[in-house]
Protein backbone atom coordinates (compact mmCIF):
# COMPACT_ATOMS: atom_id res chain seq x y z
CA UNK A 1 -8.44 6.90 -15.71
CA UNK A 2 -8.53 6.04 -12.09
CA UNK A 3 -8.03 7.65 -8.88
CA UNK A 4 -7.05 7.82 -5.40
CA UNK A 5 -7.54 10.67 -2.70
CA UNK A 6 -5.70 13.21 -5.26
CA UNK A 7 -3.32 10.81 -6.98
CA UNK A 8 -4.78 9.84 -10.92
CA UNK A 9 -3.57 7.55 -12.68
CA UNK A 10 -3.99 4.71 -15.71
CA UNK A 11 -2.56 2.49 -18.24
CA UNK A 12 -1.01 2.51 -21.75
CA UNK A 13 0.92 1.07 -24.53
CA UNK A 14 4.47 1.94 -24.31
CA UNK A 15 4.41 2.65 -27.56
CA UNK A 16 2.04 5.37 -27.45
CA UNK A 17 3.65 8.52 -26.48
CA UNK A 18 3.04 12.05 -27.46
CA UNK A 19 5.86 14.78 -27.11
CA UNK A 20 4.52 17.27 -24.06
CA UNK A 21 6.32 20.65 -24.84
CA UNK A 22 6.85 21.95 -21.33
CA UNK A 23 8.86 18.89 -20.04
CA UNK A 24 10.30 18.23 -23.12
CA UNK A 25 10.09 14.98 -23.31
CA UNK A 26 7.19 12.46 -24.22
CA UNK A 27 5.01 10.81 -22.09
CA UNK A 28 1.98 8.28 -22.32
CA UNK A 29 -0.39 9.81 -24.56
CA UNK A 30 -3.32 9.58 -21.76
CA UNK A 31 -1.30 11.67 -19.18
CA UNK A 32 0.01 13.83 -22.26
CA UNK A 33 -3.78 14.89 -23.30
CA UNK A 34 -4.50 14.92 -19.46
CA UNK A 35 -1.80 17.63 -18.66
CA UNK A 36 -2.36 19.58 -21.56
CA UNK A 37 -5.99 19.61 -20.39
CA UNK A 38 -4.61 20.96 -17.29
CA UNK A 39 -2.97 23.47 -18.93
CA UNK A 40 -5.75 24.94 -20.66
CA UNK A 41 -8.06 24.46 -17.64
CA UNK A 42 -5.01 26.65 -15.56
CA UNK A 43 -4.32 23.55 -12.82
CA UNK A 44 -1.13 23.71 -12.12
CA UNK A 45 1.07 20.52 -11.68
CA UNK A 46 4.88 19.50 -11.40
CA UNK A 47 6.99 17.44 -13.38
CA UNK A 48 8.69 15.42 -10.41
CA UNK A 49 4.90 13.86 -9.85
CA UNK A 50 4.36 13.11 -13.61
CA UNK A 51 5.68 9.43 -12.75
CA UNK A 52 4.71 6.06 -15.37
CA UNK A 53 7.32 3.14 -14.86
CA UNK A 54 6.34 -0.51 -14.56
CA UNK A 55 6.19 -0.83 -12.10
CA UNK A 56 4.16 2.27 -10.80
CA UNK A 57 3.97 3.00 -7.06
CA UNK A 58 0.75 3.64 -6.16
CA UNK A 59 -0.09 4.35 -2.29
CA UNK A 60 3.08 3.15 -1.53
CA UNK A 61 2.56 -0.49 -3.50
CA UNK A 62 4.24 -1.55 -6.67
CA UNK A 63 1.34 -2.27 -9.27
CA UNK A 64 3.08 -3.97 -12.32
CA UNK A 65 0.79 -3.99 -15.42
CA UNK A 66 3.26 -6.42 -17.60
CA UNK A 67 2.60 -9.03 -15.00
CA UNK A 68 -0.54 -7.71 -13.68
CA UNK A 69 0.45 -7.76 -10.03
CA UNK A 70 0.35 -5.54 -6.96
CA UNK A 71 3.03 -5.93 -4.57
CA UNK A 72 4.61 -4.66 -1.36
CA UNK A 73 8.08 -3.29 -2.40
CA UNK A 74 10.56 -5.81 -0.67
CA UNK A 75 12.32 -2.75 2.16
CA UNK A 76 8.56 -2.33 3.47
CA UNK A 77 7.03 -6.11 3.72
CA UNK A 78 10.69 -6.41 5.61
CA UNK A 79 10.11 -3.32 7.55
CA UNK A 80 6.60 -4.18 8.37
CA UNK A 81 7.92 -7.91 9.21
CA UNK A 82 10.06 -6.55 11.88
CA UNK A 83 7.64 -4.38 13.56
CA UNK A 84 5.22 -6.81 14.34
CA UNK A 85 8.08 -9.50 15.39
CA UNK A 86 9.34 -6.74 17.50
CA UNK A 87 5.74 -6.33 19.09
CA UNK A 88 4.75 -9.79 19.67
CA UNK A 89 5.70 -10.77 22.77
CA UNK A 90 3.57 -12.12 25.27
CA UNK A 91 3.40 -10.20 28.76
CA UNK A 92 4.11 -7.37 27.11
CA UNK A 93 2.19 -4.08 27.56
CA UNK A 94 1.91 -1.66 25.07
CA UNK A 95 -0.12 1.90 24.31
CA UNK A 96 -3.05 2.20 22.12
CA UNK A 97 -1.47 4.24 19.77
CA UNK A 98 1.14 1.70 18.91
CA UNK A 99 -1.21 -0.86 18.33
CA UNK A 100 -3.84 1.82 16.20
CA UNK A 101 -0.03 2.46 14.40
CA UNK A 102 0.52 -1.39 13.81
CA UNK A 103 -2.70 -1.95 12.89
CA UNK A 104 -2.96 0.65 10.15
CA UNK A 105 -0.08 -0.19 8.16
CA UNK A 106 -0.85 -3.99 7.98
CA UNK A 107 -4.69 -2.98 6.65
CA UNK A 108 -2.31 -0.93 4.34
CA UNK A 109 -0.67 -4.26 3.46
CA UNK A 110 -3.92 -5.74 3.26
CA UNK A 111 -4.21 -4.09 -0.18
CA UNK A 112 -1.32 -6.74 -1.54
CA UNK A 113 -2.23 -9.32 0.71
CA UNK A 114 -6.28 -9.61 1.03
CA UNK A 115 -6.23 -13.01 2.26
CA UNK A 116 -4.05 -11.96 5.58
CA UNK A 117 -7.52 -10.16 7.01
CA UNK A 118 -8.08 -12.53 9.73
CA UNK A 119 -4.89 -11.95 11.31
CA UNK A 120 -6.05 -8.46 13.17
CA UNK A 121 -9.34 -10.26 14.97
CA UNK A 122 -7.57 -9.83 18.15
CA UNK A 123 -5.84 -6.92 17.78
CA UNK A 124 -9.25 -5.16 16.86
CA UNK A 125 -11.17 -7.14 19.94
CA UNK A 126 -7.95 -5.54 22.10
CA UNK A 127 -8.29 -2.21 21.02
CA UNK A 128 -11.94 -2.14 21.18
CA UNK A 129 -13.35 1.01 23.19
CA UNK A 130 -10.51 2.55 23.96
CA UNK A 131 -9.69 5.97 22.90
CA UNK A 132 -6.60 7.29 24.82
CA UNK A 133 -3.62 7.11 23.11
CA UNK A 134 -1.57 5.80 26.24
CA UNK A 135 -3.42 3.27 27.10
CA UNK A 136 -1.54 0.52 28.25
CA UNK A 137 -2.86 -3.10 26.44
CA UNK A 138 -1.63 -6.26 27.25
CA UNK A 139 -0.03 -8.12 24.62
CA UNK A 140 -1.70 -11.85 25.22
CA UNK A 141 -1.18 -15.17 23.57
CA UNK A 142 -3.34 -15.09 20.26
CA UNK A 143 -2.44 -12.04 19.30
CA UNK A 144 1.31 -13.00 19.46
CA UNK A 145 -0.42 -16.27 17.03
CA UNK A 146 -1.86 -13.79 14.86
CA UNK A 147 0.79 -11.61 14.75
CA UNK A 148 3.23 -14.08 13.63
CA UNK A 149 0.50 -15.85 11.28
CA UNK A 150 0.88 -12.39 9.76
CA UNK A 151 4.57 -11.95 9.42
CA UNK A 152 5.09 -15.34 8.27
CA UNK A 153 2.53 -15.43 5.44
CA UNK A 154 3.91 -11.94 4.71
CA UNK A 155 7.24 -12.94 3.98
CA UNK A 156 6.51 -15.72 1.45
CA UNK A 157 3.36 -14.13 -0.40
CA UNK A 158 3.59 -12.97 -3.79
CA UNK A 159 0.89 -10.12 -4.27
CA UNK A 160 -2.02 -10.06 -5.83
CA UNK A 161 -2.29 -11.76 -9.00
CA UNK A 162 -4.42 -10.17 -11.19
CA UNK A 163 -5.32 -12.80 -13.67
CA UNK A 164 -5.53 -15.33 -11.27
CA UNK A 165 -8.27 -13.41 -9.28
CA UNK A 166 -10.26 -13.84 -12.70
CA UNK A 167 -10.11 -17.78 -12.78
């Protein structure tokens, strides 16, 4: 089983299920035995966040097992595109907190798209030492470059591949 911040979650067969009485239904036999742990133990949990699918959204991502990739679902890569087409433009001044705001969700992205990393160098040389939220940063050249190296590589990536990573 894995985990993240208070999110667990794992793999199986789909064709090993176990009926779990209180949902009525059956579920994958590790997150069967794991709630009826649970239940023993006195945690409680809810059946709207008892979730298995392929593919499984994990922090927002779509990890597929079948194909053994991880993947920004298609409304937020176009989302994200947007938002940092909308914000590059040179001459431009904009606060700290939209660039801390930008900046977060693409390391977010960064999860699906490891190889995009370089893209923030200016961004993070920008925001460097400044801590109120307000404050006005000018929106220069290169980081309208590395914005857009961003949102163009983010629009034709496919993920991570999985296997691929092994090779």
């Amino acid at each position: 089983m894995l985990g993240y911040v208070d999110d667990i979650f794992s793999w199986e067969l789909a064709s090993n299920t176990l009926w779990y009485d209180p949902y009525n239904k059956c579920l994958p036999a590790k997150q069967c035995r794991l709630l009826q742990l649970w239940d023993e133990l006195g945690i409680p949990h809810e059946e709207k966040k008892q979730v298995f699918s392929a593919p499984l959204t994990i922090i927002g991502l779509d990890v597929d097992p079948n194909v053994m990739t991880i993947t920004m679902p298609i409304q937020a890569c176009t989302d994200l595109i947007l938002t940092i087409r909308s914000c590059a433009h040179e001459g431009q001044h904009r606060p700290l907190r939209e660039f801390q705001s930008i900046a977060g969700w693409i390391n977010w992205a960064f999860n699906a798209y490891p190889l995009l990393r370089p893209g923030l160098s200016t961004m993070y040389a920008k925001m460097s030492g400044k801590d109120k939220p307000h404050q006005s940063i000018w929106v220069s050249q290169s980081l309208c470059r590395e914005l857009e190296w961003i949102a163009g590589h983010l629009k034709h990536l496919t993920g991570v591949h999985m296997m691929n990573l092994l090779e």
